[in-house]
Protein backbone atom coordinates (compact mmCIF):
# COMPACT_ATOMS: atom_id res chain seq x y z
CA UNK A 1 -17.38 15.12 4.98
CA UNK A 2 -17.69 11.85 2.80
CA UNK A 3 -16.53 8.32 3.93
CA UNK A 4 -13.47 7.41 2.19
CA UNK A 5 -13.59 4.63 0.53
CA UNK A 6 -10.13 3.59 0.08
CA UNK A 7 -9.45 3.89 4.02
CA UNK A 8 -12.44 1.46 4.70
CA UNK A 9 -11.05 -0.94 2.70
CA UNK A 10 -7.34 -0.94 4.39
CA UNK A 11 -8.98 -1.11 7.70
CA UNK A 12 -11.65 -3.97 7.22
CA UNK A 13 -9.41 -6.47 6.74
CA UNK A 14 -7.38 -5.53 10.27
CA UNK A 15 -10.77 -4.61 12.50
CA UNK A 16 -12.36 -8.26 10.85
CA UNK A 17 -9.15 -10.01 12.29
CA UNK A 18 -9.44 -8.30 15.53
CA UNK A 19 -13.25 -9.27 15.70
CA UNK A 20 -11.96 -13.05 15.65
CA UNK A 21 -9.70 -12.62 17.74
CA UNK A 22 -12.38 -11.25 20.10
CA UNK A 23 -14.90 -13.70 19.14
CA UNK A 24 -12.66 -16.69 19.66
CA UNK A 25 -10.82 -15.68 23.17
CA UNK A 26 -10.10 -18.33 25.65
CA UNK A 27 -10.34 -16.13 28.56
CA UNK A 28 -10.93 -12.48 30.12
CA UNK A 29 -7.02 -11.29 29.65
CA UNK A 30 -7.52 -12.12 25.77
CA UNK A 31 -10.83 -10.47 25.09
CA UNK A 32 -9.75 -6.90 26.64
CA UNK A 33 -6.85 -6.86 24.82
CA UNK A 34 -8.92 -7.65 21.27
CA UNK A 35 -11.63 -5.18 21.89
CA UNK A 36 -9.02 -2.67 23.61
CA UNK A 37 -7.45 -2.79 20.12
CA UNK A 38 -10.85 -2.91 18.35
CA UNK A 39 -11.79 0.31 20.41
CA UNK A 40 -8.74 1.79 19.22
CA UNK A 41 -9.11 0.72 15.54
CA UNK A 42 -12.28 2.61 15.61
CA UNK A 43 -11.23 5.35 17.25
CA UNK A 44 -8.19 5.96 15.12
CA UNK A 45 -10.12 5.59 12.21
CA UNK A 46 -13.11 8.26 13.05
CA UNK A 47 -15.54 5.70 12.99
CA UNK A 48 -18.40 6.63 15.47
CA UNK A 49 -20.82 3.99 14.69
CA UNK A 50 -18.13 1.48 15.47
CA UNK A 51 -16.96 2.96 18.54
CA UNK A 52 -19.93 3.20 19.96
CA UNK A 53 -20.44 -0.63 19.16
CA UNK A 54 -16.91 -1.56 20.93
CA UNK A 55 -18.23 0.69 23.76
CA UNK A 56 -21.44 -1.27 24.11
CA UNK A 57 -19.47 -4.88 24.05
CA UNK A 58 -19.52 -6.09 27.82
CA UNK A 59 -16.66 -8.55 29.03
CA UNK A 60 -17.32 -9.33 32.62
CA UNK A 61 -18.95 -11.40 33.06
CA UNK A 62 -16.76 -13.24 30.89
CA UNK A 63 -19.14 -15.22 28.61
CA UNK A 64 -17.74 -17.12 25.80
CA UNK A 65 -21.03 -17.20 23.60
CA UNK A 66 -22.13 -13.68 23.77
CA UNK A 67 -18.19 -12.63 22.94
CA UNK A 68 -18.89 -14.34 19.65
CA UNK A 69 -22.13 -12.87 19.33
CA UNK A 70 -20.93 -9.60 20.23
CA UNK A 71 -17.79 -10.18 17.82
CA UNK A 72 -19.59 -11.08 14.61
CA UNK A 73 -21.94 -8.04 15.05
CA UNK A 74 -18.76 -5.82 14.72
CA UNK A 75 -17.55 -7.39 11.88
CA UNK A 76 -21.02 -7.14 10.05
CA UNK A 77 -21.02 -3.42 11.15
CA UNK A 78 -17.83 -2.33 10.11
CA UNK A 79 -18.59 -4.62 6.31
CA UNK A 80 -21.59 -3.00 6.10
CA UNK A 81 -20.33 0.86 6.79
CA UNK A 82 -17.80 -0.26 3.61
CA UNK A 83 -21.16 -1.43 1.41
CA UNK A 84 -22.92 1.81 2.70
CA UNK A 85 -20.11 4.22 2.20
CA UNK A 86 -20.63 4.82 -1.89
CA UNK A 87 -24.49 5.30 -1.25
CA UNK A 88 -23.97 7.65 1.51
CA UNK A 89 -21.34 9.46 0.37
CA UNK A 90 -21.70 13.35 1.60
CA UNK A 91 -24.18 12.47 4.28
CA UNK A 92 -21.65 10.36 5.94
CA UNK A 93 -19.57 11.33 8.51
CA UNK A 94 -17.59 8.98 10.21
CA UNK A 95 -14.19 9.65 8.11
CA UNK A 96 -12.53 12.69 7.27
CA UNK A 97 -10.51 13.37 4.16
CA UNK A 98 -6.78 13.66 4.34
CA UNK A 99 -5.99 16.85 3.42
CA UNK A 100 -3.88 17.29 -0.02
CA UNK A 101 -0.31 17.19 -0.32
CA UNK A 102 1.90 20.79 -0.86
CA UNK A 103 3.22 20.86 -4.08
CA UNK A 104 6.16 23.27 -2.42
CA UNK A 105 7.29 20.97 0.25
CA UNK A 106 10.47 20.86 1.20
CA UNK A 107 11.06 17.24 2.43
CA UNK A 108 10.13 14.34 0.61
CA UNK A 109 8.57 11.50 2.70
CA UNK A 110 8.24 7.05 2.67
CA UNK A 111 6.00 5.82 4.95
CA UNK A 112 7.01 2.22 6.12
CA UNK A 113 4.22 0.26 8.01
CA UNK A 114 2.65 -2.96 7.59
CA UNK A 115 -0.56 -2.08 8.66
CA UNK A 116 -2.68 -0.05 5.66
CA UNK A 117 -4.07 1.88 8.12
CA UNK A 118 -1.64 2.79 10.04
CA UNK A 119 0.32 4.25 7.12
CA UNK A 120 -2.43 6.21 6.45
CA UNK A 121 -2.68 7.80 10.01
CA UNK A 122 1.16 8.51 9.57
CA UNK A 123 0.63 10.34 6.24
CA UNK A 124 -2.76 12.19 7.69
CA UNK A 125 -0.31 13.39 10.81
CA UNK A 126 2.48 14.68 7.94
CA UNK A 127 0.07 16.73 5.71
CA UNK A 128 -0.88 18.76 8.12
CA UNK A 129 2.77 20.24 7.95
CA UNK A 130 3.18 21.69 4.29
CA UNK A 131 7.40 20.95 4.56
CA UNK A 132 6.40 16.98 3.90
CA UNK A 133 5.17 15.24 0.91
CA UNK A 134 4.64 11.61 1.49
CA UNK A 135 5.98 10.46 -2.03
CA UNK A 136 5.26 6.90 -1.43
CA UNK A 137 4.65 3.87 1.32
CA UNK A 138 5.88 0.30 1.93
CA UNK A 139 4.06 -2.52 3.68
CA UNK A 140 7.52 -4.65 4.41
CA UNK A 141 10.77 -4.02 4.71
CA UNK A 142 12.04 -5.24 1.40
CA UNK A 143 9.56 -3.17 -0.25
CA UNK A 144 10.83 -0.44 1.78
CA UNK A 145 14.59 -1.03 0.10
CA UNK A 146 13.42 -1.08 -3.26
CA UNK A 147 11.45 2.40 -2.62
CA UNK A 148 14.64 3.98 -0.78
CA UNK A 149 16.58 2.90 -4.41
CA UNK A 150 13.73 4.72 -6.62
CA UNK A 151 12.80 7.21 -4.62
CA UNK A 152 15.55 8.73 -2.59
CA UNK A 153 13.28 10.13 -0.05
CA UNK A 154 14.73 12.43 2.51
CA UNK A 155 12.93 11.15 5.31
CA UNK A 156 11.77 7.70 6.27
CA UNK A 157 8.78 6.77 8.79
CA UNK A 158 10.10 3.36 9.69
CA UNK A 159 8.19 0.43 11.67
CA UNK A 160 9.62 -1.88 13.41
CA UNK A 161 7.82 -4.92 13.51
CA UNK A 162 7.06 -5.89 10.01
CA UNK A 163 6.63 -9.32 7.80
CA UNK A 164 9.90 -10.21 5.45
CA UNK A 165 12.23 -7.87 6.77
CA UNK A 166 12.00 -5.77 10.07
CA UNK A 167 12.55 -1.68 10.34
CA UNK A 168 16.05 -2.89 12.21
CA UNK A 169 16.73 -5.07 9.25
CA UNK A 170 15.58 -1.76 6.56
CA UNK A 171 18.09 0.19 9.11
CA UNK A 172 21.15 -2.19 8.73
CA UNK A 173 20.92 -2.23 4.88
CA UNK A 174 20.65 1.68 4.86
CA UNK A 175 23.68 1.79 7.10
CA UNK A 176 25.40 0.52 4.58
CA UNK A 177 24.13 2.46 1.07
CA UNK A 178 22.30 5.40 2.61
CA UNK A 179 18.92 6.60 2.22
CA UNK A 180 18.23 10.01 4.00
CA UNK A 181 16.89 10.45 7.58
CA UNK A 182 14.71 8.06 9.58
CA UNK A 183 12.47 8.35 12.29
CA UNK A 184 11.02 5.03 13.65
CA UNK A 185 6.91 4.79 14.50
CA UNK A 186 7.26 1.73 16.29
CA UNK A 187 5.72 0.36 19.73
CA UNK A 188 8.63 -2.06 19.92
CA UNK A 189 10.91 0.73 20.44
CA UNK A 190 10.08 2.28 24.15
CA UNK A 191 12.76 4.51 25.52
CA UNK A 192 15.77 2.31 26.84
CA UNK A 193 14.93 -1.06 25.07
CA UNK A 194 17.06 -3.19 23.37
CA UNK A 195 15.62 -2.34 19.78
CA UNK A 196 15.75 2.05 20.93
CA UNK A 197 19.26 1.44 21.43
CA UNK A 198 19.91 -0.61 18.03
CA UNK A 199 18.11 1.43 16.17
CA UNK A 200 20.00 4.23 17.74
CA UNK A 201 23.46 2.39 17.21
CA UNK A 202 22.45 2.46 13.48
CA UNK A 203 21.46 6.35 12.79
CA UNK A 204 17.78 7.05 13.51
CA UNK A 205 17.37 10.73 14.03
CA UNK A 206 14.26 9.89 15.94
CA UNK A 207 11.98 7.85 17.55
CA UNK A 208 8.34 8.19 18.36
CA UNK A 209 6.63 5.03 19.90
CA UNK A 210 2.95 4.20 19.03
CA UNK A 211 0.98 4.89 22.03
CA UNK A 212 -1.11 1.90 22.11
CA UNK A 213 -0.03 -0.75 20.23
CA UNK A 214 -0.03 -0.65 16.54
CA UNK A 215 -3.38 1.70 16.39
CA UNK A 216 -4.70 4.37 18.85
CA UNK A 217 -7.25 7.05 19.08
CA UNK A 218 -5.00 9.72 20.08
CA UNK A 219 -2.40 9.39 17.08
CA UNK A 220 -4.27 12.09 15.21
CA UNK A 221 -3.90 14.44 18.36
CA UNK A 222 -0.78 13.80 21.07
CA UNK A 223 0.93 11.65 19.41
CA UNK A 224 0.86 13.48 15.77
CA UNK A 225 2.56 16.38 16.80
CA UNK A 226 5.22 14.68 18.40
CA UNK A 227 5.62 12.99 15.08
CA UNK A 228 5.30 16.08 13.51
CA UNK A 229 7.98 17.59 15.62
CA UNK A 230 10.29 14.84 15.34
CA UNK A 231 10.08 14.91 11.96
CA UNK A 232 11.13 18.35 11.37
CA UNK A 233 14.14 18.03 13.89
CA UNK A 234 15.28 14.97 11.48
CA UNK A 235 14.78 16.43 8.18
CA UNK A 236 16.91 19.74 9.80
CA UNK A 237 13.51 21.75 9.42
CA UNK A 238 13.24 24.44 12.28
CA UNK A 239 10.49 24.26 14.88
């Protein structure tokens, strides 16, 4: 399998963030949660080179200089696995290709995230079910509108937290000029919250929370085919 390009470059950008966040962390509590999230980054992405750099990063002792260290190593890893990718292309193995969309499927798909790659693990979880073409993908809620108005998909992945307008903000304007199904993929929305039951007062068929934060190593597995069952039970597909 080759590395794919355009799914490095979605996912620099976030892991480099994360690796400053690391780097820069004031205390113990705030470096596990950045290289939790880095671990998970890597993981979710297939990246074994960088996961086994995240595993190698020790926090405890908690030392503020060798977290910076540590942190600018990953982000020179993960630029250079982007630089290397083109060069090693079938050799490589760290990413796998998504597989291609069914021309026959039944249900027509927007994917509504703000995070590149997080879309892309979202589409990656739906083609593996030939009843969903992902016809296109939003990285904000106002984007999102304007897609619902030119596409008229029949189902829509929704986030919640997102910059200019949030999923519950997407929801409210649908509520009022339709748009087709929606199932939120949002963290934010945990069984019995305050934004489950909103986004339950306004129509979602469906929710499916992100298991660990905004990126996890297990969407692929558990937590795709509860997406992938959810998503069938909204678009009135059978089992």
């Amino acid at each position: 399998m080759s590395l794919d390009r355009d799914l490095l470059d979605a996912f620099l950008p976030e892991f480099a963030a994360e690796a400053a966040r690391l780097g820069t962390a004031a205390d113990l509590a705030a470096a596990t949660r950045a290289l939790d999230q880095l671990r998970a980054m890597a993981g979710a992405l297939g990246a074994s080179s960088l996961a086994k750099l995240t595993a190698s990063v020790v926090l405890d002792p908690f030392d503020p200089a060798a977290l910076a260290a540590a942190a600018a190593a990953l982000a020179a890893a993960a630029a250079a696995l982007a630089e290397q990718a083109m060069r090693i292309g079938a050799a490589g193995d760290d990413v796998a290709s998504p597989a291609p969309e069914s021309p026959a499927a039944r249900c027509r798909v927007l994917v509504v995230d703000d995070s590149a790659l997080m879309r892309r693990l979202v589409r990656e979880a739906l083609a593996l079910d030939p009843d969903f073409a992902v016809v296109g993908e939003a990285p904000d809620g106002r984007v999102a509108l304007a897609m619902l108005r030119d596409l008229a998909p029949d189902l829509t992945m929704l986030d919640i937290e997102m910059p200019e307008l949030d999923g519950l903000g997407v929801l409210r304007a649908m509520a009022l000029g339709g748009g087709g199904a929606v199932v939120v993929v949002s963290s934010a929305a945990r069984p019995g919250s305050a934004v489950a039951v909103e986004a339950r007062r306004l129509g979602v068929a469906g929710i499916v929370a992100k298991p660990s934060g905004a990126l996890s190593p297990d969407l692929r597995q558990r937590q795709g085919a509860a997406m992938l069952r959810t998503a069938r039970r909204a678009a009135g597909l059978a089992p």
